[in-house]
PDB file of N, CA and C in Angstrom:
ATOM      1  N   UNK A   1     -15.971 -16.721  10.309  1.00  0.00           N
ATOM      2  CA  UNK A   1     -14.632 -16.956   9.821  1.00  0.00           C
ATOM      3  C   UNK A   1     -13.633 -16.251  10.736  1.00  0.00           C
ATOM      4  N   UNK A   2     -12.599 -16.888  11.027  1.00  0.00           N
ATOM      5  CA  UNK A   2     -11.960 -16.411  11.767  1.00  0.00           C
ATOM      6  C   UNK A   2     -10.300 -15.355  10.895  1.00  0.00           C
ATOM      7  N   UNK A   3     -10.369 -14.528  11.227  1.00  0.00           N
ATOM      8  CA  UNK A   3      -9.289 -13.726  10.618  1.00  0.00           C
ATOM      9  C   UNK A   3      -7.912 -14.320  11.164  1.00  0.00           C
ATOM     10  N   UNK A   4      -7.289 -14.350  10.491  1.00  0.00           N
ATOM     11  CA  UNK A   4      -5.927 -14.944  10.460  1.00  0.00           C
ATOM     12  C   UNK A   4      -4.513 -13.698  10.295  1.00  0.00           C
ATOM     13  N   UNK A   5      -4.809 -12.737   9.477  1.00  0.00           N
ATOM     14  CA  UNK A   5      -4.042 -11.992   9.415  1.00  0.00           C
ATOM     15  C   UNK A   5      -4.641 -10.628   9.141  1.00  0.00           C
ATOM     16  N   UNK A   6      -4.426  -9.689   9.992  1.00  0.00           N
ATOM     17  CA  UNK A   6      -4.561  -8.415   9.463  1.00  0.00           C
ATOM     18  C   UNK A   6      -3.361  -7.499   9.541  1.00  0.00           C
ATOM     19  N   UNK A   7      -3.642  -6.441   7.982  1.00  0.00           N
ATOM     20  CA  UNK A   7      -2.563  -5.673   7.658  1.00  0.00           C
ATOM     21  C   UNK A   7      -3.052  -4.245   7.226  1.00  0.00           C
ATOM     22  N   UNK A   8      -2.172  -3.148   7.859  1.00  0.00           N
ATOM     23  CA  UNK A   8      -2.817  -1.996   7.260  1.00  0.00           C
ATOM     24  C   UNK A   8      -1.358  -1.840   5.960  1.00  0.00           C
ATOM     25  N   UNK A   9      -1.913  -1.726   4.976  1.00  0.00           N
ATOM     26  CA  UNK A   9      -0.998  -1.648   3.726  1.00  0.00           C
ATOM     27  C   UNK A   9      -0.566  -0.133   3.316  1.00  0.00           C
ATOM     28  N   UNK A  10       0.694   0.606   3.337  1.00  0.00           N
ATOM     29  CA  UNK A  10       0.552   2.021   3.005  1.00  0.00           C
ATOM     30  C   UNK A  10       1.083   1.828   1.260  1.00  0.00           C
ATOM     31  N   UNK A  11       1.339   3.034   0.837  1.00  0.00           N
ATOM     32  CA  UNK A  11       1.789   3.675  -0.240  1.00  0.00           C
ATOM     33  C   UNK A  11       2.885   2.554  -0.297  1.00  0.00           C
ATOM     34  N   UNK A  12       4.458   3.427   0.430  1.00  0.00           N
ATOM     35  CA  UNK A  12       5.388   2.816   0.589  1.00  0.00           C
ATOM     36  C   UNK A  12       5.579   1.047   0.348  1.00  0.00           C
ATOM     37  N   UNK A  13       4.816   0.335   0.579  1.00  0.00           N
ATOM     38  CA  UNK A  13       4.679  -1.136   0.639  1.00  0.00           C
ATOM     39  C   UNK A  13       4.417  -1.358  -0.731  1.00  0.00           C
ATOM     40  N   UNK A  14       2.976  -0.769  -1.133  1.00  0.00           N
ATOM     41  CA  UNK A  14       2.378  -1.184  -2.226  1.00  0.00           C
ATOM     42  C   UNK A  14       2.762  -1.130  -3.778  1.00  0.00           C
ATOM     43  N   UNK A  15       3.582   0.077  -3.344  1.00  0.00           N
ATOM     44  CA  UNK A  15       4.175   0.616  -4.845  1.00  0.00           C
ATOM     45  C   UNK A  15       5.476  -0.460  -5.311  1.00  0.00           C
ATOM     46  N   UNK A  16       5.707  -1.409  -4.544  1.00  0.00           N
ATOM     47  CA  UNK A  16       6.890  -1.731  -4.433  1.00  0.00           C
ATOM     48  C   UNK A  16       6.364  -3.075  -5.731  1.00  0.00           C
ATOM     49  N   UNK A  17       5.042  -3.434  -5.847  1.00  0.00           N
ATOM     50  CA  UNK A  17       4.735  -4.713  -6.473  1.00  0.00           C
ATOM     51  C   UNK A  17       4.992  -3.377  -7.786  1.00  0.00           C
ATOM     52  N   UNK A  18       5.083  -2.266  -8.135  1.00  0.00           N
ATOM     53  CA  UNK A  18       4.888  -1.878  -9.159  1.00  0.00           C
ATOM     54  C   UNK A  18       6.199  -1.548  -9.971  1.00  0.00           C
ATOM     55  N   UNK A  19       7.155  -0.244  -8.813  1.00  0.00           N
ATOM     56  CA  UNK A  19       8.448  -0.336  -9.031  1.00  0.00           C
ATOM     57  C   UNK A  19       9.170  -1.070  -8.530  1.00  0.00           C
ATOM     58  N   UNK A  20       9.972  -1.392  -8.898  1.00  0.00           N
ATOM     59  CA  UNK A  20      11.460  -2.747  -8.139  1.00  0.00           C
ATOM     60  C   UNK A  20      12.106  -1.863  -6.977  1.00  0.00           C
ATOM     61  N   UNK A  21      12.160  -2.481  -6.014  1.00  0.00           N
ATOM     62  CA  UNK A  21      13.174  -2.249  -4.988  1.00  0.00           C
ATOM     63  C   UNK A  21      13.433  -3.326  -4.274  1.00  0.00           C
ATOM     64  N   UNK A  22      14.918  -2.948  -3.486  1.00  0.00           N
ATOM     65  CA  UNK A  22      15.448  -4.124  -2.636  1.00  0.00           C
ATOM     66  C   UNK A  22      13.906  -4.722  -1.894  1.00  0.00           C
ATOM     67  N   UNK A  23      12.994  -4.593  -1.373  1.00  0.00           N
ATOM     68  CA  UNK A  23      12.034  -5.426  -0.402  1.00  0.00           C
ATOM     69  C   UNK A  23      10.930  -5.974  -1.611  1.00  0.00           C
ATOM     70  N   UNK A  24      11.158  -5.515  -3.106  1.00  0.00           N
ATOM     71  CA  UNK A  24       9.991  -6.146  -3.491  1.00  0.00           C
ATOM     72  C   UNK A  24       9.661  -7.863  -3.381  1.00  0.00           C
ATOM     73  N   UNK A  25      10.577  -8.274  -3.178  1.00  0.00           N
ATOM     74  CA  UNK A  25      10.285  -9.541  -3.210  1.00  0.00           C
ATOM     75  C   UNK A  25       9.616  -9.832  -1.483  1.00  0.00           C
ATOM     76  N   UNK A  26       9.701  -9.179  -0.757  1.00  0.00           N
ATOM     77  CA  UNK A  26       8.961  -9.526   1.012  1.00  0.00           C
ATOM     78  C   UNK A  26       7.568  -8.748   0.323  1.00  0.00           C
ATOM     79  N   UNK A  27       7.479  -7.696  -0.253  1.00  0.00           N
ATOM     80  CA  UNK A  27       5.502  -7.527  -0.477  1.00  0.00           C
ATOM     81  C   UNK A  27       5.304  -8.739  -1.245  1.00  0.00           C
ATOM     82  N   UNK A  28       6.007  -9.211  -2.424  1.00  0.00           N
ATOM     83  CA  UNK A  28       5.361  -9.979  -3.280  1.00  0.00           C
ATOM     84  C   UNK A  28       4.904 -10.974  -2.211  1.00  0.00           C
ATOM     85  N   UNK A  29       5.586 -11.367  -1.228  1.00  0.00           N
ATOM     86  CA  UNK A  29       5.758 -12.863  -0.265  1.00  0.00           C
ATOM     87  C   UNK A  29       4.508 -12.326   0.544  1.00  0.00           C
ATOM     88  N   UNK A  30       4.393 -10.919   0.840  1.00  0.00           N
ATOM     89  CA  UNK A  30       3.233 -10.728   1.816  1.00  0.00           C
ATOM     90  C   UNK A  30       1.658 -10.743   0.497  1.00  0.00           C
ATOM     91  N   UNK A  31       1.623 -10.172  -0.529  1.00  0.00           N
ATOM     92  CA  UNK A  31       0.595 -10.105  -1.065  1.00  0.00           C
ATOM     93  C   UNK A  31       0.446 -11.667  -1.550  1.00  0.00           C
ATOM     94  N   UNK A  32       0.889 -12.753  -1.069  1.00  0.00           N
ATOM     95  CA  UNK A  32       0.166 -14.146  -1.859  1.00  0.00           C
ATOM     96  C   UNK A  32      -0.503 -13.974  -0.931  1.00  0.00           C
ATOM     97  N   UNK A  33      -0.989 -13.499   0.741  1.00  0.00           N
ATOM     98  CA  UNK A  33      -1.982 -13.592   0.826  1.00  0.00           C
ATOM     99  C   UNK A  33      -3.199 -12.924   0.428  1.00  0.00           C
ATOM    100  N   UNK A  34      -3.411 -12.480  -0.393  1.00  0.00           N
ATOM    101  CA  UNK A  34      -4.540 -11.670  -1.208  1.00  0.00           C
ATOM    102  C   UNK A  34      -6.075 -12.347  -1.269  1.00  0.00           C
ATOM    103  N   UNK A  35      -5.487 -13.479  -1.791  1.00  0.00           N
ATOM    104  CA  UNK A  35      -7.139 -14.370  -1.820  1.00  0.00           C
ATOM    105  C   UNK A  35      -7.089 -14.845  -0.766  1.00  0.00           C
ATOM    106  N   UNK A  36      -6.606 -15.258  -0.010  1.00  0.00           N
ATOM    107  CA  UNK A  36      -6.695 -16.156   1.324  1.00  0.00           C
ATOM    108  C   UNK A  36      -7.941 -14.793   2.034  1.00  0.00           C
ATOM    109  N   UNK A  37      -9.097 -15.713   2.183  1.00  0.00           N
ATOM    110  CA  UNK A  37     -10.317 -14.698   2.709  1.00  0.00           C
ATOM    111  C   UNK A  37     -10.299 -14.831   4.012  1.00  0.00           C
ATOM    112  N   UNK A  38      -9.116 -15.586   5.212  1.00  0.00           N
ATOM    113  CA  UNK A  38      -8.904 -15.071   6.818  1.00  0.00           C
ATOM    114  C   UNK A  38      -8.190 -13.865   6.727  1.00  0.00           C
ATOM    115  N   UNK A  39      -7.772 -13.031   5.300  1.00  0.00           N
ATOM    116  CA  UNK A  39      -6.230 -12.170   5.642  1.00  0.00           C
ATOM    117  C   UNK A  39      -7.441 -10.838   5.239  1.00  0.00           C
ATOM    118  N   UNK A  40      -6.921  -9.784   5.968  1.00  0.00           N
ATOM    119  CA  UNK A  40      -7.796  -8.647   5.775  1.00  0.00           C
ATOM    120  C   UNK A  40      -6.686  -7.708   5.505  1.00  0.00           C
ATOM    121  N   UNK A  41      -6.811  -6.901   4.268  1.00  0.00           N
ATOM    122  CA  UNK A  41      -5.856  -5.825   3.650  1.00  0.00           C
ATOM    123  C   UNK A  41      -6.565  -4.391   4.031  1.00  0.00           C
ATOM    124  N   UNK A  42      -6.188  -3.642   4.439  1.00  0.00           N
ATOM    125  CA  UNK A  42      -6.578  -1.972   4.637  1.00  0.00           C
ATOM    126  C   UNK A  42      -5.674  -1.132   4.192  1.00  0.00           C
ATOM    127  N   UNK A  43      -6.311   0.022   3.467  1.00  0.00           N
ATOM    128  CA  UNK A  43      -5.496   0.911   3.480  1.00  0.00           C
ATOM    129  C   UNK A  43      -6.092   2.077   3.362  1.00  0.00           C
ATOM    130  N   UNK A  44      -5.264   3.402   3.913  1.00  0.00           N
ATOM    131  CA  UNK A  44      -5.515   4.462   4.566  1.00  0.00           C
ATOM    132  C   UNK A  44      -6.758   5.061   3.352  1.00  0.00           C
ATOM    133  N   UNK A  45      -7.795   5.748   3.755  1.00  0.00           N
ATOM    134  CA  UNK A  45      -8.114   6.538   2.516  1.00  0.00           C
ATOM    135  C   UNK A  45      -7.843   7.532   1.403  1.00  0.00           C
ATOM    136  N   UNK A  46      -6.613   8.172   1.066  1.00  0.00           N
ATOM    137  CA  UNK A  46      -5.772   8.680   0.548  1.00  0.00           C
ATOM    138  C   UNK A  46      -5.024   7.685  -0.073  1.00  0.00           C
ATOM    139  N   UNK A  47      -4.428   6.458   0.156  1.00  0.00           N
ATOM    140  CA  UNK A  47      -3.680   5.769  -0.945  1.00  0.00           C
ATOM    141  C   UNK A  47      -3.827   5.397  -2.161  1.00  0.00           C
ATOM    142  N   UNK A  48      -5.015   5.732  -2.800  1.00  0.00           N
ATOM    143  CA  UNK A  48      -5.004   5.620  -4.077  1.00  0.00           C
ATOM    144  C   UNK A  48      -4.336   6.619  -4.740  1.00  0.00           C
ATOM    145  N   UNK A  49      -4.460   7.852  -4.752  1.00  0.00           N
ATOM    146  CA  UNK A  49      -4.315   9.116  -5.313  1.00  0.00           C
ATOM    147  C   UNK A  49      -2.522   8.972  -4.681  1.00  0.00           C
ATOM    148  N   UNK A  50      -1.882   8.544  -3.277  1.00  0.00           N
ATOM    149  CA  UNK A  50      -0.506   8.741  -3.159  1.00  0.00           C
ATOM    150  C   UNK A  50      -0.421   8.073  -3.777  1.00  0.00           C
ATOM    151  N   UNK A  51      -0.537   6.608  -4.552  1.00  0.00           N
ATOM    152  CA  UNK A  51      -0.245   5.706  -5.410  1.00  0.00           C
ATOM    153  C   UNK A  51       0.196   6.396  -6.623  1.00  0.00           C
ATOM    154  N   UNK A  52      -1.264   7.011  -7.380  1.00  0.00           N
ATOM    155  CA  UNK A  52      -0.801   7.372  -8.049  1.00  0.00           C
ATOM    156  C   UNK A  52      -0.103   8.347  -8.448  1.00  0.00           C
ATOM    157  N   UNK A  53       0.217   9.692  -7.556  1.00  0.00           N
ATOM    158  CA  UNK A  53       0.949  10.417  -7.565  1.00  0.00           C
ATOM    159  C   UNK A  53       2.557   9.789  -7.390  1.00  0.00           C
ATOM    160  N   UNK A  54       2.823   8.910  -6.876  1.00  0.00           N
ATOM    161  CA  UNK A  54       4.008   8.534  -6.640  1.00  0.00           C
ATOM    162  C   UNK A  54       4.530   7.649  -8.367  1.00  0.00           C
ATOM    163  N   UNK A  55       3.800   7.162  -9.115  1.00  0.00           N
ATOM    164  CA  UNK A  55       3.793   6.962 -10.365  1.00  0.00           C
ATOM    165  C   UNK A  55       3.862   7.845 -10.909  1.00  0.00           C
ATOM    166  N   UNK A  56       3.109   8.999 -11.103  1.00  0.00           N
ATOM    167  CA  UNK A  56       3.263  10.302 -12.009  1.00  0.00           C
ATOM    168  C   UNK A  56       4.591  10.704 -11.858  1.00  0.00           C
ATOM    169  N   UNK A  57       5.298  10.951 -10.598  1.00  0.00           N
ATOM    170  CA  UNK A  57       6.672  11.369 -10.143  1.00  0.00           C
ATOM    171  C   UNK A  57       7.569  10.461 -11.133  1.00  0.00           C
ATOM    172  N   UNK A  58       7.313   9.083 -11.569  1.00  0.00           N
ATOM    173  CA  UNK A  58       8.270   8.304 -11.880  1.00  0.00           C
ATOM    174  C   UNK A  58       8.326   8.626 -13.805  1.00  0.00           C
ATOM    175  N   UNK A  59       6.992   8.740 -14.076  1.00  0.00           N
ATOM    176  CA  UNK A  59       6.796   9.668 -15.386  1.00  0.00           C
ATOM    177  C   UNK A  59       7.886  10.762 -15.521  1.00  0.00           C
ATOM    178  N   UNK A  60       7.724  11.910 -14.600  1.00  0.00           N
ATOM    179  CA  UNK A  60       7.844  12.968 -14.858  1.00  0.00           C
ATOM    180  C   UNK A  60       9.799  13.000 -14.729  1.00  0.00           C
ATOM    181  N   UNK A  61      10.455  12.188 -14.453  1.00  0.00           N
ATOM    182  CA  UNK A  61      10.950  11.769 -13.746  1.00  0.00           C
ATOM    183  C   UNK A  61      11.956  10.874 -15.334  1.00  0.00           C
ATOM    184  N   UNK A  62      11.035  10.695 -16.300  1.00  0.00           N
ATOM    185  CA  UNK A  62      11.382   9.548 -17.172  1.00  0.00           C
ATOM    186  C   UNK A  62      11.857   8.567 -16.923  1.00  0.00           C
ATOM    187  N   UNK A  63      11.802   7.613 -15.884  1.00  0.00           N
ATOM    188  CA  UNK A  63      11.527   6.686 -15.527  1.00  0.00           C
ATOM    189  C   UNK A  63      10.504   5.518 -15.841  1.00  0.00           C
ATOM    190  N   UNK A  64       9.338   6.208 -15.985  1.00  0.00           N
ATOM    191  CA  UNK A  64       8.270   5.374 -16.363  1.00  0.00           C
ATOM    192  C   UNK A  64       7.387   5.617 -17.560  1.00  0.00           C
ATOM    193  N   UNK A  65       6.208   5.082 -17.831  1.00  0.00           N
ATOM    194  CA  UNK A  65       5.693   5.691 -19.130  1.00  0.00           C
ATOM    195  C   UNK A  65       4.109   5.691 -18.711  1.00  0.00           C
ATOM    196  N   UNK A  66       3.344   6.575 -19.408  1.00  0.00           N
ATOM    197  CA  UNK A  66       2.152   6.605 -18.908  1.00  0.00           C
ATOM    198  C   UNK A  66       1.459   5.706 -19.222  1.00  0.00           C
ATOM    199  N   UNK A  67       1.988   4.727 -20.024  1.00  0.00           N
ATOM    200  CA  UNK A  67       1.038   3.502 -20.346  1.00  0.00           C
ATOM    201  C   UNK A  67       0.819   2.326 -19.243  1.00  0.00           C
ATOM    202  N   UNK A  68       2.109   2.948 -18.872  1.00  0.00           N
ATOM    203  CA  UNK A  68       2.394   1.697 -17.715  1.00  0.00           C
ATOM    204  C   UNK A  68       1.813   1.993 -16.390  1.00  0.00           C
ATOM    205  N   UNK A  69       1.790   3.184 -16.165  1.00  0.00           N
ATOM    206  CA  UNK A  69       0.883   3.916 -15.320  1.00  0.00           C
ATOM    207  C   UNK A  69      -0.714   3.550 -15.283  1.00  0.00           C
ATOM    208  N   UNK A  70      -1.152   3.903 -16.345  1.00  0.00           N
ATOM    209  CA  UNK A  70      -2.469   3.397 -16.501  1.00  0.00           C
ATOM    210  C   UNK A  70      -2.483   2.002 -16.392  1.00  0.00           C
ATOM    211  N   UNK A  71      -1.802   0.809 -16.782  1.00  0.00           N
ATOM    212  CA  UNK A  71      -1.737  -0.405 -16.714  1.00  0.00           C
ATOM    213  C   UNK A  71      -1.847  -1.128 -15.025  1.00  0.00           C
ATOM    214  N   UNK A  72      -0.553  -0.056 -14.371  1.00  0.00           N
ATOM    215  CA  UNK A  72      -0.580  -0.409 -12.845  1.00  0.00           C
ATOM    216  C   UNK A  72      -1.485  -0.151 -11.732  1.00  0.00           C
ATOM    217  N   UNK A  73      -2.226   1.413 -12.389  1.00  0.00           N
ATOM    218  CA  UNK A  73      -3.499   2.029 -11.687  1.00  0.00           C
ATOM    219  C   UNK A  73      -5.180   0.567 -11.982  1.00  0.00           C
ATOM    220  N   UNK A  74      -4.729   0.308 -13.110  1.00  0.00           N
ATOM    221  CA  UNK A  74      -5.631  -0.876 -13.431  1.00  0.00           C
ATOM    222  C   UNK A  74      -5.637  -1.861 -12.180  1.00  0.00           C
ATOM    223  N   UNK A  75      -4.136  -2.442 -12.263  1.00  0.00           N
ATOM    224  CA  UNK A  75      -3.884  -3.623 -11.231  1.00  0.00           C
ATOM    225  C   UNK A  75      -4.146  -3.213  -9.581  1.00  0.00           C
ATOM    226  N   UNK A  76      -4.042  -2.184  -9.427  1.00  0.00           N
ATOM    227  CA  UNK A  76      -3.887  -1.458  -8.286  1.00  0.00           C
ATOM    228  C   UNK A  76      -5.172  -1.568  -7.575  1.00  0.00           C
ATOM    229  N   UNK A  77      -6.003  -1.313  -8.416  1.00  0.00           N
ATOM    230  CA  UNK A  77      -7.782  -1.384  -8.222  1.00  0.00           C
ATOM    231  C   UNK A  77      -8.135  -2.572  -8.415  1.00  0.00           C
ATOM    232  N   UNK A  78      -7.596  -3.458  -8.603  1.00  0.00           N
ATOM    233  CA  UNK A  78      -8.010  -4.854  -8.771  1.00  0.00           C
ATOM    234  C   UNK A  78      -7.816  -5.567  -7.086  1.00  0.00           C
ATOM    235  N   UNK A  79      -7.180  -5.084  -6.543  1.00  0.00           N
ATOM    236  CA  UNK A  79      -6.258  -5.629  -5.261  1.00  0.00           C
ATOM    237  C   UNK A  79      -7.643  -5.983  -4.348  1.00  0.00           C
ATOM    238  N   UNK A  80      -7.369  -6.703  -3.647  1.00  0.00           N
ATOM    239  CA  UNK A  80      -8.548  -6.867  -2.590  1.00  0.00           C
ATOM    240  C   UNK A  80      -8.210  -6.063  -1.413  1.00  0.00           C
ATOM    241  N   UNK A  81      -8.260  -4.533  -1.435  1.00  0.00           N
ATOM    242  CA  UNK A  81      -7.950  -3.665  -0.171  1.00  0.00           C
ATOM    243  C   UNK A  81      -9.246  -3.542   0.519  1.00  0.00           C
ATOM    244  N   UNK A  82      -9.524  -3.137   1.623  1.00  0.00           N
ATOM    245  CA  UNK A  82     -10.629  -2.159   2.257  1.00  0.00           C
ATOM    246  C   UNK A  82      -9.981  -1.410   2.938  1.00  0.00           C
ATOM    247  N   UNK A  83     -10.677  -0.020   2.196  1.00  0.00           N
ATOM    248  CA  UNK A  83     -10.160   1.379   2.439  1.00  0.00           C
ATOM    249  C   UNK A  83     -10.892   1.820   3.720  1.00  0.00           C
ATOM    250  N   UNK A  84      -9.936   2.823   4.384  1.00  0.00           N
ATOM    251  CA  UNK A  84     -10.426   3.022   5.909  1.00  0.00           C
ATOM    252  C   UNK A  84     -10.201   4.165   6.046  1.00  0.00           C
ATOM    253  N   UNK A  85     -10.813   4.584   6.562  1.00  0.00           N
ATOM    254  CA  UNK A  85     -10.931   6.322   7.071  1.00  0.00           C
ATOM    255  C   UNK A  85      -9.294   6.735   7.783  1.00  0.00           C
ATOM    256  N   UNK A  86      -8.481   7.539   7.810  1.00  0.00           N
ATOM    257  CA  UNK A  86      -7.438   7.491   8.474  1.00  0.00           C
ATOM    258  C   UNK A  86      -7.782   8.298   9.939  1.00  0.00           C
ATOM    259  N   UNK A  87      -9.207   8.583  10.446  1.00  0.00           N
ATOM    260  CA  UNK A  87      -9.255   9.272  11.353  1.00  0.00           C
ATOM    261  C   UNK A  87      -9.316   7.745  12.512  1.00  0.00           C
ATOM    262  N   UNK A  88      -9.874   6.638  11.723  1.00  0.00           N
ATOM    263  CA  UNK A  88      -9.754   5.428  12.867  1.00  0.00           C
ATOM    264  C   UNK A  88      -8.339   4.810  13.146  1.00  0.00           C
ATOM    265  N   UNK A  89      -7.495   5.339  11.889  1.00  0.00           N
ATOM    266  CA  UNK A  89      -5.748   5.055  13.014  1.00  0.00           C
ATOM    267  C   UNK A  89      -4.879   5.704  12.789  1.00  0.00           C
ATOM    268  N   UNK A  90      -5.167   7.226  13.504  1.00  0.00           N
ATOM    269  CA  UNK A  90      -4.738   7.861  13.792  1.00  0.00           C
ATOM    270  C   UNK A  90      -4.011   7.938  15.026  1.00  0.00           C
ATOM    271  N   UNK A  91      -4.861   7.259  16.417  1.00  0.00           N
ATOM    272  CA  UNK A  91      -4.257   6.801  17.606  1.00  0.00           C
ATOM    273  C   UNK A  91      -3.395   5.875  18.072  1.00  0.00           C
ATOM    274  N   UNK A  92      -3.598   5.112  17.117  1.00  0.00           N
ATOM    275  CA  UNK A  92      -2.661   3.221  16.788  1.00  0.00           C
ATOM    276  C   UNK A  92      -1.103   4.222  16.685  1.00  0.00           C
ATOM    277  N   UNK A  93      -1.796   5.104  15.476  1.00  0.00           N
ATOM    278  CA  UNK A  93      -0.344   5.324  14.205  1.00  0.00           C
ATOM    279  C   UNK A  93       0.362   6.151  15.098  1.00  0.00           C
ATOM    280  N   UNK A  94      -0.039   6.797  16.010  1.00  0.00           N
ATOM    281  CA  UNK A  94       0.943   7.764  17.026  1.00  0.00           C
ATOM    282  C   UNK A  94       1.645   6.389  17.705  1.00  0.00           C
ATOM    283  N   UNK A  95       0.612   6.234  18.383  1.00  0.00           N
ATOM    284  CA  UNK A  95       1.544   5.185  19.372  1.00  0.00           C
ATOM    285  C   UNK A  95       2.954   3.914  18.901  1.00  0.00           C
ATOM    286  N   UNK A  96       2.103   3.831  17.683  1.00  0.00           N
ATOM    287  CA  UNK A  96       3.561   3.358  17.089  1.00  0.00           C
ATOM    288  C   UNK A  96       4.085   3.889  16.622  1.00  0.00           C
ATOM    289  N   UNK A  97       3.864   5.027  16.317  1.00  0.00           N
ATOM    290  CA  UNK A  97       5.479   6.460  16.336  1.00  0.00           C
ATOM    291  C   UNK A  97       6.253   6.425  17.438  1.00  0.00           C
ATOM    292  N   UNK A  98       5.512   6.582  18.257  1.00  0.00           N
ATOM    293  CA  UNK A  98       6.691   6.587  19.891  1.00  0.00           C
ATOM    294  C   UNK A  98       6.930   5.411  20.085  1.00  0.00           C
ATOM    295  N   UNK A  99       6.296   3.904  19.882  1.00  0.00           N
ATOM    296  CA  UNK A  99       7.154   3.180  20.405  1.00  0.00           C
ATOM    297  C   UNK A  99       8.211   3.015  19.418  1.00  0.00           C
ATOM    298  N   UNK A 100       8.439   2.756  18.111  1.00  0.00           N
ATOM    299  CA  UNK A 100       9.225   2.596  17.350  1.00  0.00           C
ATOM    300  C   UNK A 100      10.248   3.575  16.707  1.00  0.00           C
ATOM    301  N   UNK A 101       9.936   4.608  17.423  1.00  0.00           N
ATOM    302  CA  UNK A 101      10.603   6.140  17.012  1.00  0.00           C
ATOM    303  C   UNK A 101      11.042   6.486  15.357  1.00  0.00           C
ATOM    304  N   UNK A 102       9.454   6.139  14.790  1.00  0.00           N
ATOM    305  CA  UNK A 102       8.765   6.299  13.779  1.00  0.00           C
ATOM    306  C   UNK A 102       8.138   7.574  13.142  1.00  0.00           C
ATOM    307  N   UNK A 103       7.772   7.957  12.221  1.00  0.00           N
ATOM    308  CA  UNK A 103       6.920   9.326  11.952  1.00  0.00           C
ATOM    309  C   UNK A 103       5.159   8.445  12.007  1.00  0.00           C
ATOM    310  N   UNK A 104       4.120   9.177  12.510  1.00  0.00           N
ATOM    311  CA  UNK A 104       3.036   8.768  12.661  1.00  0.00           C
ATOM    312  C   UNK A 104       2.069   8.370  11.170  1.00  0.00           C
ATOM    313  N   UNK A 105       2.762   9.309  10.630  1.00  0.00           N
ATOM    314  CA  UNK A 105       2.091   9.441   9.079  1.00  0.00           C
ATOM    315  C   UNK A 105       2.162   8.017   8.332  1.00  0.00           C
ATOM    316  N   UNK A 106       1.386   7.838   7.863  1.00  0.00           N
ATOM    317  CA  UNK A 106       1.061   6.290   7.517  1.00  0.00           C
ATOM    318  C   UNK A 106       1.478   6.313   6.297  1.00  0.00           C
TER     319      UNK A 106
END
C-alpha cells in the first residue's frame, strides 16, 4: 500500500477536536483522514498524558468538567495514532526549528 499522507500530530493540534478554537475546523478537515488506511497519524510518546494534562488545566480552570474529560480521554484513545518514540524526531524537529524559526519541542 502506498502511503499517501503522513502526519506527526502534537498536543496543540489534537486538543483542538476537543476544545473550540479559531483552527478547529482545519484539524476537523485534517482528521477525516483517519480511516483512509494510505494516511499515517503519529504522535510523540508523551501526548497522551500532555493531552490530558492540558484538559485537567481546563477543569481546574472551570472551564470544563471531569465528565467531559473522561468522555474526551475515551475518544482520544479511540483515534487511529501510532505513537513514536520522540528520540526518532528529535533531528527532523530541530531542523525545522531553524528553518522555520520555530521552538524544536513538538
Amino acid at each position: 500500500m502506498t502511503v499517501s499522507l503522513r502526519c506527526i500530530i502534537d498536543t496543540n493540534i489534537c486538543i483542538k477536536l476537543f476544545v473550540a478554537d479559531l483552527l478547529t475546523s482545519k484539524v476537523n478537515q485534517l482528521f477525516t483522514h483517519l480511516d483512509d488506511p494510505s494516511v499515517e497519524f503519529f504522535v510523540p510518546d508523551l501526548f497522551y498524558i500532555e493531552c490530558a494534562n492540558v484538559l485537567w488545566k481546563y477543569v481546574r480552570a472551570n472551564l470544563y468538567t471531569a465528565e467531559q474529560v473522561k468522555a474526551d480521554l475515551s475518544d482520544l484513545k479511540a483515534l487511529r495514532f501510532q505513537v513514536i518514540s520522540t528520540k526518532y524526531l528529535i533531528s527532523n524537529a530541530v531542523q525545522i526549528g531553524l528553518d522555520y524559526g520555530i521552538t524544536a519541542y513538538l
